[in-house]
Protein backbone atom coordinates (compact mmCIF):
# COMPACT_ATOMS: atom_id res chain seq x y z
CA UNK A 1 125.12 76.25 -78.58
CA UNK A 2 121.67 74.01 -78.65
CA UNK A 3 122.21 71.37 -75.99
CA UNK A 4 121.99 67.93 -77.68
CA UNK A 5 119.31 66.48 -76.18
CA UNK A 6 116.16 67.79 -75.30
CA UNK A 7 114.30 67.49 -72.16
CA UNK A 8 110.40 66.74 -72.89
CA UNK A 9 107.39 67.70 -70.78
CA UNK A 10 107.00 63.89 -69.67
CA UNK A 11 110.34 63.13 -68.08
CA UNK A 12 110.69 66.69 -66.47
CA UNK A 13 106.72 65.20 -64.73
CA UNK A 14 108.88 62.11 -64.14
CA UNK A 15 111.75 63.78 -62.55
CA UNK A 16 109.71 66.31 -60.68
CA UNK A 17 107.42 63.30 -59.14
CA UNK A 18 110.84 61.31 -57.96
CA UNK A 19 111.57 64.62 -55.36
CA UNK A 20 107.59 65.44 -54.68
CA UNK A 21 106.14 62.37 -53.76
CA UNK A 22 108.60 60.89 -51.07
CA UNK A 23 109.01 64.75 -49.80
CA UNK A 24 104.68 64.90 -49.59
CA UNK A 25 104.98 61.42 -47.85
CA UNK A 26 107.68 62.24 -44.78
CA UNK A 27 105.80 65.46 -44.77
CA UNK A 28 102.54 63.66 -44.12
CA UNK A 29 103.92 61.31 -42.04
CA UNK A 30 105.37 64.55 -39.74
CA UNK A 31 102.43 66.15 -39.51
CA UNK A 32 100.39 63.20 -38.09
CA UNK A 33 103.76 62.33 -35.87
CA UNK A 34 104.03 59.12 -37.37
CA UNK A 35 107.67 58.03 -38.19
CA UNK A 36 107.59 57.71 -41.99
CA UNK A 37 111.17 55.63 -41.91
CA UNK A 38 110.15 53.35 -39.37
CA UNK A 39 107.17 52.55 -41.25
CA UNK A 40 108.58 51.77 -44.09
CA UNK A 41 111.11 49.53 -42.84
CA UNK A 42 108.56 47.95 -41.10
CA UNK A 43 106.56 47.58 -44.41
CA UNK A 44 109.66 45.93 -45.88
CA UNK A 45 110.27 43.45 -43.59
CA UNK A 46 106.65 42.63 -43.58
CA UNK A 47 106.56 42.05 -47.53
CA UNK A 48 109.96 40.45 -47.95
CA UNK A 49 109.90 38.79 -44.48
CA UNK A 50 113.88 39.87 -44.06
CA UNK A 51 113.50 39.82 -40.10
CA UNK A 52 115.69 37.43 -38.33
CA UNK A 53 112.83 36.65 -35.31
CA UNK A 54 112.65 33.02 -35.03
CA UNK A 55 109.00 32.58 -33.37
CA UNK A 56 108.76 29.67 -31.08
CA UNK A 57 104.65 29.79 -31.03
CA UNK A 58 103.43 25.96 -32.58
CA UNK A 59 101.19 26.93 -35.27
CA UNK A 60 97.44 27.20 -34.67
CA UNK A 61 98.35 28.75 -31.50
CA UNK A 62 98.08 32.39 -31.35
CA UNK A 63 98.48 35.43 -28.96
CA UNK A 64 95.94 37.68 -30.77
CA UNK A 65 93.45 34.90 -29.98
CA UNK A 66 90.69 35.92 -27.59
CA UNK A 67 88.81 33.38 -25.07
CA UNK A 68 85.07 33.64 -25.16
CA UNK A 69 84.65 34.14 -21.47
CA UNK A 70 86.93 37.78 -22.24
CA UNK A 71 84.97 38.64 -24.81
CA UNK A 72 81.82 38.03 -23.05
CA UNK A 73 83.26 40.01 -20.09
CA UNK A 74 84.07 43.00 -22.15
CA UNK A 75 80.65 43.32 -23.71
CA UNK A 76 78.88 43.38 -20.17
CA UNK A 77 81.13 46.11 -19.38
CA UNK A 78 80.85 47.82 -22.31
CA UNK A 79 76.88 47.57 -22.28
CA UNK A 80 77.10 48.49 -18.65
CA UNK A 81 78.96 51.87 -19.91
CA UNK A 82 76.40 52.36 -22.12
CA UNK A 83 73.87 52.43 -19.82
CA UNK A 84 75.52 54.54 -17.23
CA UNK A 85 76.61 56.95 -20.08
CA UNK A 86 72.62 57.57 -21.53
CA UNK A 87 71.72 57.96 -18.15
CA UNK A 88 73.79 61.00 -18.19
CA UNK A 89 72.80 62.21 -21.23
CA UNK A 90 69.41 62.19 -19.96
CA UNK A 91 70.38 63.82 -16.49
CA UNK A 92 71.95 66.21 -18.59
CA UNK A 93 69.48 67.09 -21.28
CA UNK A 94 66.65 67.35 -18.43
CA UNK A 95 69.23 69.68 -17.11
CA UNK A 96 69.24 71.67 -20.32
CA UNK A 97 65.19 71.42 -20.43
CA UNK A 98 64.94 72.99 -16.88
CA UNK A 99 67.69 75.88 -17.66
CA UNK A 100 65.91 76.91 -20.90
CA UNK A 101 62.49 77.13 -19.14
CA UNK A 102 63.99 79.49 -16.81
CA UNK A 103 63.19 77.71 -14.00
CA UNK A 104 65.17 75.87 -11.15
């Protein structure tokens, strides 16, 4: 017997995408070590704003905020870093120059 209805090329793509796609995401997400459902649920409650967290921050104040003084702080020490760091490079490379000339 001929089945009734007929399957077409499109909806067996359709059907075949509904089991690859959220199979190549987890997959992805397990090889990186991520935690595919926790992101999701986490993208959920961040679109649809379902948490129950009550924050207790007055607006215009904000943890994320950063004082100048830090920042200025941080960029010494970061330019300080710097500094010491190409000074090793070029400890090292005259290293390198005074290997390949054969000499010590």
């Amino acid at each position: 017997m001929r089945p009734r209805h007929k399957m077409t090329g499109c909806a067996r793509f359709f059907i075949f995408l509904i089991f690859f796609v959220p199979a190549v995401y987890f997959g992805a997400a397990y090889f990186r070590g991520d935690d595919g459902v926790g992101i999701l649920k986490n993208f959920w409650h961040n679109t649809f704003g379902t948490t129950k967290s009550t924050s207790t921050t007055t607006p215009g104040t904000s943890d994320d905020t950063y004082k100048i003084d830090n920042l200025e702080k941080e960029l010494q020490q970061a330019k300080e870093e710097i500094r010491d760091l190409k000074a090793t490079i070029y400890e090292k490379e005259q290293e390198i120059k005074k290997l390949k000339s054969g000499g010590e």
